[in-house]
N, C-alpha and C. Protein backbone atom coordinates (compact mmCIF):
# COMPACT_ATOMS: atom_id res chain seq x y z
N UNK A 1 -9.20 1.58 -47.16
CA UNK A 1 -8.08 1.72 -46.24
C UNK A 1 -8.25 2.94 -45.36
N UNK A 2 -8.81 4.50 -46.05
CA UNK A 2 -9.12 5.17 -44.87
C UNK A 2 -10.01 4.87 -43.99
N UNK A 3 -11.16 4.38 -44.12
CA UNK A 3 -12.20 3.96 -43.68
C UNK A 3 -11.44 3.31 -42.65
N UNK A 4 -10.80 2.47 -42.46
CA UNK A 4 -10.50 1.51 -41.10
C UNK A 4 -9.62 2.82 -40.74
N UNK A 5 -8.84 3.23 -41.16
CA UNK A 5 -7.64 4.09 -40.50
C UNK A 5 -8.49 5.27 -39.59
N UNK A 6 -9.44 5.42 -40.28
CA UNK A 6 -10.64 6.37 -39.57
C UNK A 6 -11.37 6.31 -38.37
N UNK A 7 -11.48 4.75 -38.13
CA UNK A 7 -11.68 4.25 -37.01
C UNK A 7 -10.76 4.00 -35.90
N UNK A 8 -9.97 4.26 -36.05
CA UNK A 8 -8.69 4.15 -34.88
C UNK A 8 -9.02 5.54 -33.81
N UNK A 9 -9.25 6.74 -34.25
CA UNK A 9 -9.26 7.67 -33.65
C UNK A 9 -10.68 7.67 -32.30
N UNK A 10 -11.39 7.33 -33.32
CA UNK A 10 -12.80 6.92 -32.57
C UNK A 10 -12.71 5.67 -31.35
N UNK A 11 -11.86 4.36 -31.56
CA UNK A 11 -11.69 3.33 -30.89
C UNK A 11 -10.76 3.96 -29.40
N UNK A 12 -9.82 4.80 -29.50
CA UNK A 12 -8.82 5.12 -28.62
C UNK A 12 -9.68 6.08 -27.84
N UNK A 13 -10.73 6.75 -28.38
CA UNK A 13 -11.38 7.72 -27.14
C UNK A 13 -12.33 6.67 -26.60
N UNK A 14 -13.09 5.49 -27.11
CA UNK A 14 -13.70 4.51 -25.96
C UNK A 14 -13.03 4.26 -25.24
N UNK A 15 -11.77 3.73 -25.50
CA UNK A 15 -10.92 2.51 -25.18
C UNK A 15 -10.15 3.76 -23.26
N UNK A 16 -10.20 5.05 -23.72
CA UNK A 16 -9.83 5.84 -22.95
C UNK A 16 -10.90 6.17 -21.79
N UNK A 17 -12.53 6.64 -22.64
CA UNK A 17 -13.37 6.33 -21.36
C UNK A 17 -13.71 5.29 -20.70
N UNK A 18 -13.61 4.12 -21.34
CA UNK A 18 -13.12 3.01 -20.51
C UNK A 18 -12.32 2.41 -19.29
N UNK A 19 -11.27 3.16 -19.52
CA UNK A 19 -9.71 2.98 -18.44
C UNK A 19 -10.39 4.30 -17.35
N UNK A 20 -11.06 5.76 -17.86
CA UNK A 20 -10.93 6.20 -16.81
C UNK A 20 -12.04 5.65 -16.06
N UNK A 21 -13.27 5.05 -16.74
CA UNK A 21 -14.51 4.85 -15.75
C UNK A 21 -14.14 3.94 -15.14
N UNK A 22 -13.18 3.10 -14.98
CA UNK A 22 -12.91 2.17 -13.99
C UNK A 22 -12.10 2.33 -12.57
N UNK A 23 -12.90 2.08 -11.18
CA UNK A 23 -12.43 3.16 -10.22
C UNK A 23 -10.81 2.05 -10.17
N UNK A 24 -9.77 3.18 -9.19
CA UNK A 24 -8.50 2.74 -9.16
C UNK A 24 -8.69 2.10 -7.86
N UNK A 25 -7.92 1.11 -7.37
CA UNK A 25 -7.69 0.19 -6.59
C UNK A 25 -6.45 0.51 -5.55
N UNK A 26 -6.92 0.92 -4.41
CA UNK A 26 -5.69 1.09 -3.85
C UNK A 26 -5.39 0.10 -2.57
N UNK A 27 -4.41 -0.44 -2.96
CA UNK A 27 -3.93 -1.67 -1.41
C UNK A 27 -3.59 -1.49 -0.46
N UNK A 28 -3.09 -1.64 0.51
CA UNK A 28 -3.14 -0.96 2.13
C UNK A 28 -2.59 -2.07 2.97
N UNK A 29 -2.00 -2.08 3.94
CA UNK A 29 -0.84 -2.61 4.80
C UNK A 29 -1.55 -1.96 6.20
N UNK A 30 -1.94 -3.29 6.91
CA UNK A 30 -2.56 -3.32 8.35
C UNK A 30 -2.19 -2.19 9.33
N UNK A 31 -2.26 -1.53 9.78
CA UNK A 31 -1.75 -0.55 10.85
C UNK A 31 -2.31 -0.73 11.93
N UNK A 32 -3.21 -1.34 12.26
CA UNK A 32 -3.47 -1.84 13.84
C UNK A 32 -4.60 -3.06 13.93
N UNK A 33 -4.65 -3.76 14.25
CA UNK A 33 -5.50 -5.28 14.13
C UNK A 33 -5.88 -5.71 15.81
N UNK A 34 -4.45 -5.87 16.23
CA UNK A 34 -4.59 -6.86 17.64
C UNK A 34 -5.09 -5.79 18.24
N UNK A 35 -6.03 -6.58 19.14
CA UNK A 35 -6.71 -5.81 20.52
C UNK A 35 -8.56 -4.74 20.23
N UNK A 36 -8.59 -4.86 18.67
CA UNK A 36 -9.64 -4.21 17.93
C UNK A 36 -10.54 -4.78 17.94
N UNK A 37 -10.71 -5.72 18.05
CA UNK A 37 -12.02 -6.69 17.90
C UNK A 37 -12.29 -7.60 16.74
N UNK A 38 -13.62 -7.00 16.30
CA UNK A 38 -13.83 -7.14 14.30
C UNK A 38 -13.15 -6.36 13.01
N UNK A 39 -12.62 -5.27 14.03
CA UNK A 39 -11.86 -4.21 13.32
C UNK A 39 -10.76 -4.13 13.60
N UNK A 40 -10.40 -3.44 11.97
CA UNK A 40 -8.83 -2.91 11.50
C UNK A 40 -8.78 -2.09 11.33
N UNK A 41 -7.37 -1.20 11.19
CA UNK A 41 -7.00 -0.27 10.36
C UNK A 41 -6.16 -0.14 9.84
N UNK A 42 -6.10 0.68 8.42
CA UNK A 42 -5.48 0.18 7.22
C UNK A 42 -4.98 1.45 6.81
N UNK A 43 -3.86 1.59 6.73
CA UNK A 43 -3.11 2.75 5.84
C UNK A 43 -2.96 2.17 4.26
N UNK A 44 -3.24 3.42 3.81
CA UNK A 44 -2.87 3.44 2.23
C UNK A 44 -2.35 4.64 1.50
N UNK A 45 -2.20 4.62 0.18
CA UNK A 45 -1.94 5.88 -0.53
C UNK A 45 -2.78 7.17 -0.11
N UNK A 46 -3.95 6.40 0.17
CA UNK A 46 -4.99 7.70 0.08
C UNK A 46 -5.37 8.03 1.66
N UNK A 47 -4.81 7.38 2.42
CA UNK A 47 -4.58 8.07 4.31
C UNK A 47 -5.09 6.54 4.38
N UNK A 48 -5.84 6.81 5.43
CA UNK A 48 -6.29 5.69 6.45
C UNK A 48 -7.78 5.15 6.42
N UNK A 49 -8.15 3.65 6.81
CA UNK A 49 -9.59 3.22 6.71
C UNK A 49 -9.69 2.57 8.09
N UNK A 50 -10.86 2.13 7.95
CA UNK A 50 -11.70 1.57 9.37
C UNK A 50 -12.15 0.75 8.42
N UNK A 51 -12.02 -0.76 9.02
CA UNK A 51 -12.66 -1.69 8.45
C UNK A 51 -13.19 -2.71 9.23
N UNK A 52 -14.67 -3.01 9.44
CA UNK A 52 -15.14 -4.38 10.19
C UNK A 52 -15.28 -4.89 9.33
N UNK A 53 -16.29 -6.14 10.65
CA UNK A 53 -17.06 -7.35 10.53
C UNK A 53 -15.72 -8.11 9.48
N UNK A 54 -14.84 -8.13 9.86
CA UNK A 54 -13.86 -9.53 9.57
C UNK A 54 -14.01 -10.53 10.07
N UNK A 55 -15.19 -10.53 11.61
CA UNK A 55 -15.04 -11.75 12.28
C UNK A 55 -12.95 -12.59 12.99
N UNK A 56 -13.05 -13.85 12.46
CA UNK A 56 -11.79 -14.28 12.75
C UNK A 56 -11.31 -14.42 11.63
N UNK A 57 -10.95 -13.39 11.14
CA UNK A 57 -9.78 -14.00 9.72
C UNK A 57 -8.70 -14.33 10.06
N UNK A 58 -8.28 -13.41 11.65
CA UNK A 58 -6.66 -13.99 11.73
C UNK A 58 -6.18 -12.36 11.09
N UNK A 59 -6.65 -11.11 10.55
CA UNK A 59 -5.74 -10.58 9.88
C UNK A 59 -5.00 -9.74 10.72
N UNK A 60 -3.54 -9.32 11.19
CA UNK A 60 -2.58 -9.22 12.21
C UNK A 60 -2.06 -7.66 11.51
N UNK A 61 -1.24 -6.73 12.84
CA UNK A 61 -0.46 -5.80 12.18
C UNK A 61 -0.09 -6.14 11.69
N UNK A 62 0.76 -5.32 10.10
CA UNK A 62 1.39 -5.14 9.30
C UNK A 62 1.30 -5.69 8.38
N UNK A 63 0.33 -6.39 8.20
CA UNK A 63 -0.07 -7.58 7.23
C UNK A 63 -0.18 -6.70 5.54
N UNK A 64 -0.38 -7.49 4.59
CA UNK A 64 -0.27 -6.46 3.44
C UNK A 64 -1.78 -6.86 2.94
N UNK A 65 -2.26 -5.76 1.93
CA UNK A 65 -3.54 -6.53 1.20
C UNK A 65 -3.89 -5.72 0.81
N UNK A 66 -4.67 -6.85 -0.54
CA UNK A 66 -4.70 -6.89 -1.72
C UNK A 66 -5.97 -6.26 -2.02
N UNK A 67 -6.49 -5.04 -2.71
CA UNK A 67 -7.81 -4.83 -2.96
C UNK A 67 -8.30 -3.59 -2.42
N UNK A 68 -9.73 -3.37 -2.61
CA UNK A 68 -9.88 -1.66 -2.83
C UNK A 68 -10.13 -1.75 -0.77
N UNK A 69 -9.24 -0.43 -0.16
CA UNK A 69 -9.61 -0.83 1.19
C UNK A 69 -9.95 1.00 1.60
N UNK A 70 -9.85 1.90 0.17
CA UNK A 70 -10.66 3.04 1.00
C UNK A 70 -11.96 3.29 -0.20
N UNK A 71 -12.53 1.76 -0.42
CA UNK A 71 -14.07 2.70 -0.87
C UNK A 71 -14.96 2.89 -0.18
N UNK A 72 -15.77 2.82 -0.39
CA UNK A 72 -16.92 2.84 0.21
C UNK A 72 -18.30 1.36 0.03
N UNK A 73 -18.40 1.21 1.46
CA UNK A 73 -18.84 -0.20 1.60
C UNK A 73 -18.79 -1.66 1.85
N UNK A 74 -18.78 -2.52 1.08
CA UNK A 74 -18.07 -3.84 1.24
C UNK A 74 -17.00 -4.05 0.43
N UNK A 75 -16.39 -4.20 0.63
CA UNK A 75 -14.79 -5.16 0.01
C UNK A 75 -14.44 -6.63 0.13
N UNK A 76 -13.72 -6.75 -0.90
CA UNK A 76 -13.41 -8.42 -1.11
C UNK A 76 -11.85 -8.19 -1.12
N UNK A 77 -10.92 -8.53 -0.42
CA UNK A 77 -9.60 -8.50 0.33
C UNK A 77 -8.69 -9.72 0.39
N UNK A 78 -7.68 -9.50 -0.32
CA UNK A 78 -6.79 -10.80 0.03
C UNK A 78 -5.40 -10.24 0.62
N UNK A 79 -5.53 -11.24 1.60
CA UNK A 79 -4.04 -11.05 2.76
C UNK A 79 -2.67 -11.60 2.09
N UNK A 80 -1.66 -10.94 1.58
CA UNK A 80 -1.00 -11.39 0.72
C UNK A 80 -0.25 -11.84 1.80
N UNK A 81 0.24 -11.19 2.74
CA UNK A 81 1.14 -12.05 4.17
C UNK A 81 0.76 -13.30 4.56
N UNK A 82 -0.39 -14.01 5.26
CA UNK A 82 -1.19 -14.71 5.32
C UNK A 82 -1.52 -15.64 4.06
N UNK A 83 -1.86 -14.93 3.25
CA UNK A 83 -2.31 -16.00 1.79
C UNK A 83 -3.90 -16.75 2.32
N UNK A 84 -4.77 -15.58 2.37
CA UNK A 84 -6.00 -16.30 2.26
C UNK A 84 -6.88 -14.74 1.84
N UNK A 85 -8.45 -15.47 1.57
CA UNK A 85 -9.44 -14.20 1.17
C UNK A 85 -10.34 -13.77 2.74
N UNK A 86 -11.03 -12.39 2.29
CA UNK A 86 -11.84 -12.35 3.12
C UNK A 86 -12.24 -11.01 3.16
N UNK A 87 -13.89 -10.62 3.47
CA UNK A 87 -14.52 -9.44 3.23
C UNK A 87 -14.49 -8.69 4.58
N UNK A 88 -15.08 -7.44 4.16
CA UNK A 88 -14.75 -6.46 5.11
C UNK A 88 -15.86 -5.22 4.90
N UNK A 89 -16.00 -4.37 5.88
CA UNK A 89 -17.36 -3.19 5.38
C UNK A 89 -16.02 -1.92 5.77
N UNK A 90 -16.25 -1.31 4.72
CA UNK A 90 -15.39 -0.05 4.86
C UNK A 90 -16.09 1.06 5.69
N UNK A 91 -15.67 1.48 6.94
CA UNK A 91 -16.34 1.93 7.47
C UNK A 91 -15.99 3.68 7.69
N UNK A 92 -14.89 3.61 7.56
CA UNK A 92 -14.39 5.26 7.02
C UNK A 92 -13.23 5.11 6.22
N UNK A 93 -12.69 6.29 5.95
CA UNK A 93 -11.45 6.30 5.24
C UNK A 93 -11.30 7.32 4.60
N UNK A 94 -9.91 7.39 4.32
CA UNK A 94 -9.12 8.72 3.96
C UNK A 94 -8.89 9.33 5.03
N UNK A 95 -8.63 8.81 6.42
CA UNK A 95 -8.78 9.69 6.77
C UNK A 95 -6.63 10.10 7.58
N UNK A 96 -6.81 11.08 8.07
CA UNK A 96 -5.33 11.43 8.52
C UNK A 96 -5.13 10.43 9.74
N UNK A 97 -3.59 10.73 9.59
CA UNK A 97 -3.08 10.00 11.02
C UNK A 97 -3.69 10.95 12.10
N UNK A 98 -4.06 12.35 12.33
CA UNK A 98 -4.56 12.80 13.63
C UNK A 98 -6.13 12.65 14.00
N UNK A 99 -6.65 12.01 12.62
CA UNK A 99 -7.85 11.47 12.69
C UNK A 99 -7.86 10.13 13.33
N UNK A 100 -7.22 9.39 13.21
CA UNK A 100 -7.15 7.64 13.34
C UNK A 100 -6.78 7.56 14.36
N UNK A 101 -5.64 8.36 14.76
CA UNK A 101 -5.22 7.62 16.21
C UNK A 101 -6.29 7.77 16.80
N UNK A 102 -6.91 8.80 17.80
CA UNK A 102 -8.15 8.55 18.34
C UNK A 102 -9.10 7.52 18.76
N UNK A 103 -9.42 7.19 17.33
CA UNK A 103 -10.26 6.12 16.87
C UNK A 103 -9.77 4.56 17.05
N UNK A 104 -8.48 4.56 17.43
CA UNK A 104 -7.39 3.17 17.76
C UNK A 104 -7.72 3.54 19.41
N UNK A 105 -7.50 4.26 19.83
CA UNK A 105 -7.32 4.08 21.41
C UNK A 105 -8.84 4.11 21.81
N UNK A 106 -10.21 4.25 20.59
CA UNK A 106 -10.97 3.51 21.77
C UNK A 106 -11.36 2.65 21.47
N UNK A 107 -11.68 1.91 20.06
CA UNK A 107 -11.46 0.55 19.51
C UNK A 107 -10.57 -0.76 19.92
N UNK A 108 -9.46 -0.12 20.67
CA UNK A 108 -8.73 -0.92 20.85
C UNK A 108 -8.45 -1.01 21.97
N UNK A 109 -9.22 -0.25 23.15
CA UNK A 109 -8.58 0.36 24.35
C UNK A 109 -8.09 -1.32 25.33
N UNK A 110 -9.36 -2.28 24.83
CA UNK A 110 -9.19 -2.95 25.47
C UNK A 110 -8.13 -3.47 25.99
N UNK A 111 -6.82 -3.51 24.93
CA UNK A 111 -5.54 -3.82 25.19
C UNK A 111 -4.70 -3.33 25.96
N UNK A 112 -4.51 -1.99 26.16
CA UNK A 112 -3.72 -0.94 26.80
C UNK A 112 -4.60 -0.26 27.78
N UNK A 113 -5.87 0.14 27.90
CA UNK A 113 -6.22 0.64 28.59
C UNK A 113 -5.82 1.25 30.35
N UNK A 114 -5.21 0.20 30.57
CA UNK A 114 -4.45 0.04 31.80
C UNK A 114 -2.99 0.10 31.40
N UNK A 115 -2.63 -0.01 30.81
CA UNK A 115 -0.99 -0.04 30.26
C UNK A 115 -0.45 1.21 30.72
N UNK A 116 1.05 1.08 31.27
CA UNK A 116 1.81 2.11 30.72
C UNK A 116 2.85 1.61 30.08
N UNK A 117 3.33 2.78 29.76
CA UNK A 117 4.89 2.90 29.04
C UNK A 117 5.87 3.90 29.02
N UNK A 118 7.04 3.88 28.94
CA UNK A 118 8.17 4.22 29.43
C UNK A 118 9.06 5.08 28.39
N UNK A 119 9.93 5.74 28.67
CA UNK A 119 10.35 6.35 27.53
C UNK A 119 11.36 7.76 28.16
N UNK A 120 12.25 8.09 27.36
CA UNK A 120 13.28 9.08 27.16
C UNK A 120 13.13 10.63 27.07
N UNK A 121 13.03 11.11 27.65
CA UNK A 121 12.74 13.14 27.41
C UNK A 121 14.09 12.85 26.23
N UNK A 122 13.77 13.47 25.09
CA UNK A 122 14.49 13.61 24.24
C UNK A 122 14.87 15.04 23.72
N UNK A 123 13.78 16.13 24.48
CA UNK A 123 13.83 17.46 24.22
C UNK A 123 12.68 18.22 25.10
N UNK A 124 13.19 18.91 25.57
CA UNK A 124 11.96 19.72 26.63
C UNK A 124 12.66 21.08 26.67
N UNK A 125 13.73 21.26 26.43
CA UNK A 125 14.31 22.88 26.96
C UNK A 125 13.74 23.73 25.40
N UNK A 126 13.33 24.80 26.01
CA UNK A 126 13.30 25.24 24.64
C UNK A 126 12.09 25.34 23.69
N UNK A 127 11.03 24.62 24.68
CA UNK A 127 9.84 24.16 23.63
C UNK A 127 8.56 24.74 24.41
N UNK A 128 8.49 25.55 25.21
CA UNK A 128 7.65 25.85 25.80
C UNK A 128 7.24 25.04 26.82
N UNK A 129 6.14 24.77 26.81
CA UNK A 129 5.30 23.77 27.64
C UNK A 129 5.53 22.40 27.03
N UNK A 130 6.13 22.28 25.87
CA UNK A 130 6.02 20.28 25.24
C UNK A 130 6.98 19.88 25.23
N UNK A 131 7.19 18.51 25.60
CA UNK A 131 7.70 17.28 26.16
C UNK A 131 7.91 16.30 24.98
N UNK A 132 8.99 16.01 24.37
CA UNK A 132 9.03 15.21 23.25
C UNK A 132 9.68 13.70 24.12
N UNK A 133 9.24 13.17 23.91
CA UNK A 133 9.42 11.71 24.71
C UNK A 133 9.78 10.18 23.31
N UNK A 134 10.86 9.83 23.23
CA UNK A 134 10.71 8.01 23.10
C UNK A 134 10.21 7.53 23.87
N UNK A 135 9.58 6.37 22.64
CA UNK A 135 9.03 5.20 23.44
C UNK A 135 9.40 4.00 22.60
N UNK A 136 8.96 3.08 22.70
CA UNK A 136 9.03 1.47 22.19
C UNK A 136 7.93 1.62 21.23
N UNK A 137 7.12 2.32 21.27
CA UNK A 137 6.42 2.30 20.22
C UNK A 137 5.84 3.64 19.49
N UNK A 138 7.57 4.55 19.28
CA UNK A 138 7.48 5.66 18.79
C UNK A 138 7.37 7.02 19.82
N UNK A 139 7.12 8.24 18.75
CA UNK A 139 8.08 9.38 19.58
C UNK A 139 6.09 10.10 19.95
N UNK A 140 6.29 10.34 21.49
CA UNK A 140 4.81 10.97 22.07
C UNK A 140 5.41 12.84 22.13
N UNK A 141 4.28 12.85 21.69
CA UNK A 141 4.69 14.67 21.97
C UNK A 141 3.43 15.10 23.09
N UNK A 142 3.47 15.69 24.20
CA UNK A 142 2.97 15.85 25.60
C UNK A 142 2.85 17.47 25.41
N UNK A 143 1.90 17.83 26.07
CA UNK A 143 1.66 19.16 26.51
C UNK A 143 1.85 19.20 28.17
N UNK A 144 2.42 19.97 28.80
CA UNK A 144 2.73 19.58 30.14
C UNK A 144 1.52 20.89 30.80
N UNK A 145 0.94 19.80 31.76
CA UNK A 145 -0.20 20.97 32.06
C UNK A 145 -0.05 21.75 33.65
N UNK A 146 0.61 20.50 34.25
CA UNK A 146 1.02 20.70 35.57
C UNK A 146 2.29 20.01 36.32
N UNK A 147 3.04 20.60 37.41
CA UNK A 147 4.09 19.69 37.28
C UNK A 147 5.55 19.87 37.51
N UNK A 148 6.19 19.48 37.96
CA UNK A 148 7.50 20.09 38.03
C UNK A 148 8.32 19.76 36.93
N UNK A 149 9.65 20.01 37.01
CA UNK A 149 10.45 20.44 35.86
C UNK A 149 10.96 19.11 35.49
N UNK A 150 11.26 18.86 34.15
CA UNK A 150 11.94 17.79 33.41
C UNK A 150 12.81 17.66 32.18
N UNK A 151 13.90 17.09 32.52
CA UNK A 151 14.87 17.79 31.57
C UNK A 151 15.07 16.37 30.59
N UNK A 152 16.32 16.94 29.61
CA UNK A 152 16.40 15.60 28.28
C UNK A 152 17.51 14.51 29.61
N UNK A 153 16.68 13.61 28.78
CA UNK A 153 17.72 12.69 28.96
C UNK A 153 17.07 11.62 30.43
N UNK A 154 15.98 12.57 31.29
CA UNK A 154 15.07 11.84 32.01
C UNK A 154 14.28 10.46 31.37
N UNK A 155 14.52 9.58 32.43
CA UNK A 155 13.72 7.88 31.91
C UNK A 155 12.10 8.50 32.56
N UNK A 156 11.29 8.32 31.88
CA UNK A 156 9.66 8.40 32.03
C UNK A 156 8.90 7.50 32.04
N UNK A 157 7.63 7.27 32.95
CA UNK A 157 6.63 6.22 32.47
C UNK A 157 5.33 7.00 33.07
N UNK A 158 4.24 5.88 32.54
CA UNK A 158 3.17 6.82 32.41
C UNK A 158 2.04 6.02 31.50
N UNK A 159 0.87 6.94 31.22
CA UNK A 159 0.19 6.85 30.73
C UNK A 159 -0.48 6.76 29.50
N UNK A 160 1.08 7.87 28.67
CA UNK A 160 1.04 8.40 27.96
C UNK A 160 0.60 7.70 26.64
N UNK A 161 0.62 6.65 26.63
CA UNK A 161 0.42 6.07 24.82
C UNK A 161 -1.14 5.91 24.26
N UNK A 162 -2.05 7.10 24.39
CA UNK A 162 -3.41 7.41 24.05
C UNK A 162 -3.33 8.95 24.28
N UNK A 163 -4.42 9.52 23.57
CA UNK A 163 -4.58 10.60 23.11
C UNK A 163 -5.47 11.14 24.68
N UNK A 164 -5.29 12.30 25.12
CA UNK A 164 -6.11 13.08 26.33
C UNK A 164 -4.83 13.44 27.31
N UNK A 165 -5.95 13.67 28.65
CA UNK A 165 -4.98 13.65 29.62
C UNK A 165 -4.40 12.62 30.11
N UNK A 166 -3.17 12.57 30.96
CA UNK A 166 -2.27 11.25 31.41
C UNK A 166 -1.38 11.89 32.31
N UNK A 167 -0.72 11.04 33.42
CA UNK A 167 -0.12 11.44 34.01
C UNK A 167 1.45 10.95 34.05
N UNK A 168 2.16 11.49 33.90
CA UNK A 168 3.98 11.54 33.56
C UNK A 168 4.70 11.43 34.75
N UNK A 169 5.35 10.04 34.96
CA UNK A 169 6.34 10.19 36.28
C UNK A 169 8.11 10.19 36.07
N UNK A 170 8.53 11.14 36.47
CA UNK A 170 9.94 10.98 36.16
C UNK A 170 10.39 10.18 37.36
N UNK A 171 11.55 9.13 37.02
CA UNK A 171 12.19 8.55 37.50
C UNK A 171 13.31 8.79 38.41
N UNK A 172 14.10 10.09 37.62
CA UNK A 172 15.00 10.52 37.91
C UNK A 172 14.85 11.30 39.28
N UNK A 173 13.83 12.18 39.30
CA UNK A 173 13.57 13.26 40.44
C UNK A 173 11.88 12.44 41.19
N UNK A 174 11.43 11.91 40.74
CA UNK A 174 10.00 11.17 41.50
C UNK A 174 9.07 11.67 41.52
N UNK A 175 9.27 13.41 40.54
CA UNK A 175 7.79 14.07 40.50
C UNK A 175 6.82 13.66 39.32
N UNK A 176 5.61 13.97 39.78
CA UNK A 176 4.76 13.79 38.56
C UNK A 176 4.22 15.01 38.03
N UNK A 177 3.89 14.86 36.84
CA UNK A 177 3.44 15.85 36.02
C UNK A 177 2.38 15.13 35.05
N UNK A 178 1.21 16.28 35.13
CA UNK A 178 -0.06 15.94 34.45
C UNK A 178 0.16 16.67 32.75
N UNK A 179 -0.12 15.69 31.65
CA UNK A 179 0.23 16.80 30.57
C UNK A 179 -1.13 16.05 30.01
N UNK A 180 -0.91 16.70 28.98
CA UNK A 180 -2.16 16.35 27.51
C UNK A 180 -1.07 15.78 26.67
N UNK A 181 -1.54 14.13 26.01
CA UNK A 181 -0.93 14.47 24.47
C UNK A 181 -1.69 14.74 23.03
N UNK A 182 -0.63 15.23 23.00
CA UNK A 182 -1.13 15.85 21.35
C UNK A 182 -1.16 14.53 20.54
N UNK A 183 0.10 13.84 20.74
CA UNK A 183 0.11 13.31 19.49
C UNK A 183 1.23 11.72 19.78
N UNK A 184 1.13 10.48 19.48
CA UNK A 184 2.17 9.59 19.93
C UNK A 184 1.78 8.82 18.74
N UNK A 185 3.13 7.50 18.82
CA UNK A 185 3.63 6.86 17.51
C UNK A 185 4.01 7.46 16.97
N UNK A 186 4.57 8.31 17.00
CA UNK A 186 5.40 9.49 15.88
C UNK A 186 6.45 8.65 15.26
N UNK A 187 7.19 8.49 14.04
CA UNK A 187 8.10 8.18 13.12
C UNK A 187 8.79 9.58 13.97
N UNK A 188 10.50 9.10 14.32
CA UNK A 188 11.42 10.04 13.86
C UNK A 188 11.61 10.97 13.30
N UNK A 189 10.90 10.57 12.00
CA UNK A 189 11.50 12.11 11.12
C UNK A 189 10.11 12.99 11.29
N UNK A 190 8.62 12.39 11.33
CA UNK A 190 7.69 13.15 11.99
C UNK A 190 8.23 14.07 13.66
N UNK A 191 8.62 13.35 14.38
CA UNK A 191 8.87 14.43 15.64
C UNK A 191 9.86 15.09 15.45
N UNK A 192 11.07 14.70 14.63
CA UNK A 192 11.66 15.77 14.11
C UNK A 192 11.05 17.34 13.64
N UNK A 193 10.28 16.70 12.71
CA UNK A 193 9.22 17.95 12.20
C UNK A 193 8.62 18.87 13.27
N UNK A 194 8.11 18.28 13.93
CA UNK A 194 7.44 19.15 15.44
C UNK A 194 8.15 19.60 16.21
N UNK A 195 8.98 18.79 16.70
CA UNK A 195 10.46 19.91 17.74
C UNK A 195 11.01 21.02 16.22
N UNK A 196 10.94 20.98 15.31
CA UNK A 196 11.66 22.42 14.47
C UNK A 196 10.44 23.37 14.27
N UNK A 197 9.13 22.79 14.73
CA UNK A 197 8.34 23.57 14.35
C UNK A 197 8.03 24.46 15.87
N UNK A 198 8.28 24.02 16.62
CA UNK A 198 7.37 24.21 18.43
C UNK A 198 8.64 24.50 18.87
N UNK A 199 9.74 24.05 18.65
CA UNK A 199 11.09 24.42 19.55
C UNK A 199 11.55 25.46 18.85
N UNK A 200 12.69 26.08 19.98
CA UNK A 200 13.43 26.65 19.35
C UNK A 200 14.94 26.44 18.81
N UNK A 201 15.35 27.20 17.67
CA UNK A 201 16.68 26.73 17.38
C UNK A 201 17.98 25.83 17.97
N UNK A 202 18.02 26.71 18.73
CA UNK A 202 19.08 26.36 19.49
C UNK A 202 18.88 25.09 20.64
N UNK A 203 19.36 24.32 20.87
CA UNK A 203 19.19 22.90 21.52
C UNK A 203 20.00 23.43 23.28
């Protein structure tokens, strides 16, 4: 009876290097598809991936899926939105949102390249030189490089939804202004973060 009881201790430290040698699996939810080509990109727990050679799977923003999408190499992937399989070459990953966007606007330029879009001064007094702007597809934060003056509450369009220089036309007054952006698609509570960090207190 000790004899087996003796073996329990020994079984639970395999049974343990076992569980850890097995790598963890992390799943990931589409973050940009249309307009990419063969490639996606995929947010996960562990930041962001680049993934080709999908060919036509069909796999669309926001889509969900199933399977390891920041290792390294090839992957075997199922589209739980969709409901079908399909491989993929991991081509980076982990990496940050100020890493990725970049990498979307020239992968994908094809779509927007020519595009503009439109959007709200939501905060400019107060912030130095930056321009916090809505858009339809999230909050752009602008460095204003040249340009006359622009206050909250101005309707904007422009260039702005890619990373570099672009040029900013207010509606309200008809001037233009050349800025840099730093940074667009911002979540709310992200540009929140940046106007408390770059602005000042008082509104």
């Amino acid at each position: 009876m000790r004899q087996g009881l003796g073996l329990v201790p020994g079984l639970a430290i395999v049974a343990l290097a076992l569980a850890t040698s097995v790598p963890a699996r992390a799943d990931g939810t589409v973050f940009r598809a249309q307009g990419c080509g063969d490639k996606i990109f995929v947010t996960s727990s562990t930041g962001y991936s680049i993934l080709s050679g999908i060919g036509g799977a069909g796999v669309a923003d926001k889509d969900e899926l199933v399977g390891t999408v920041d290792g390294i190499g090839h992957t075997q992937l199922y589209d739980r939105t969709k409901g079908f399989n399909f491989s993929a070459e991991i081509e980076e990953r982990r990496l940050s949102r100020e890493d990725v966007l970049p990498r979307i606007a020239i992968s994908c330029r094809g779509e927007n390249a020519n595009a503009l879009t439109n959007g709200t001064v939501v905060r400019a007094d107060g912030c130095g030189n930056r321009i916090f702007v809505s858009t339809p597809q999230g909050y752009a934060v602008l460095d204003r490089l040249a340009g006359g003056v622009i206050g909250k509450d101005d309707q904007v369009s422009g260039d702005f939804n890619k990373p570099g220089r672009a040029t900013l036309k207010d509606k309200q007054t008809g001037s233009e202004l050349t800025v840099f952006v730093e940074d667009f698609m911002l979540s709310q509570a992200a540009a929140n973060r940046k106007m408390a960090t770059l602005c000042n207190a008082t509104r």
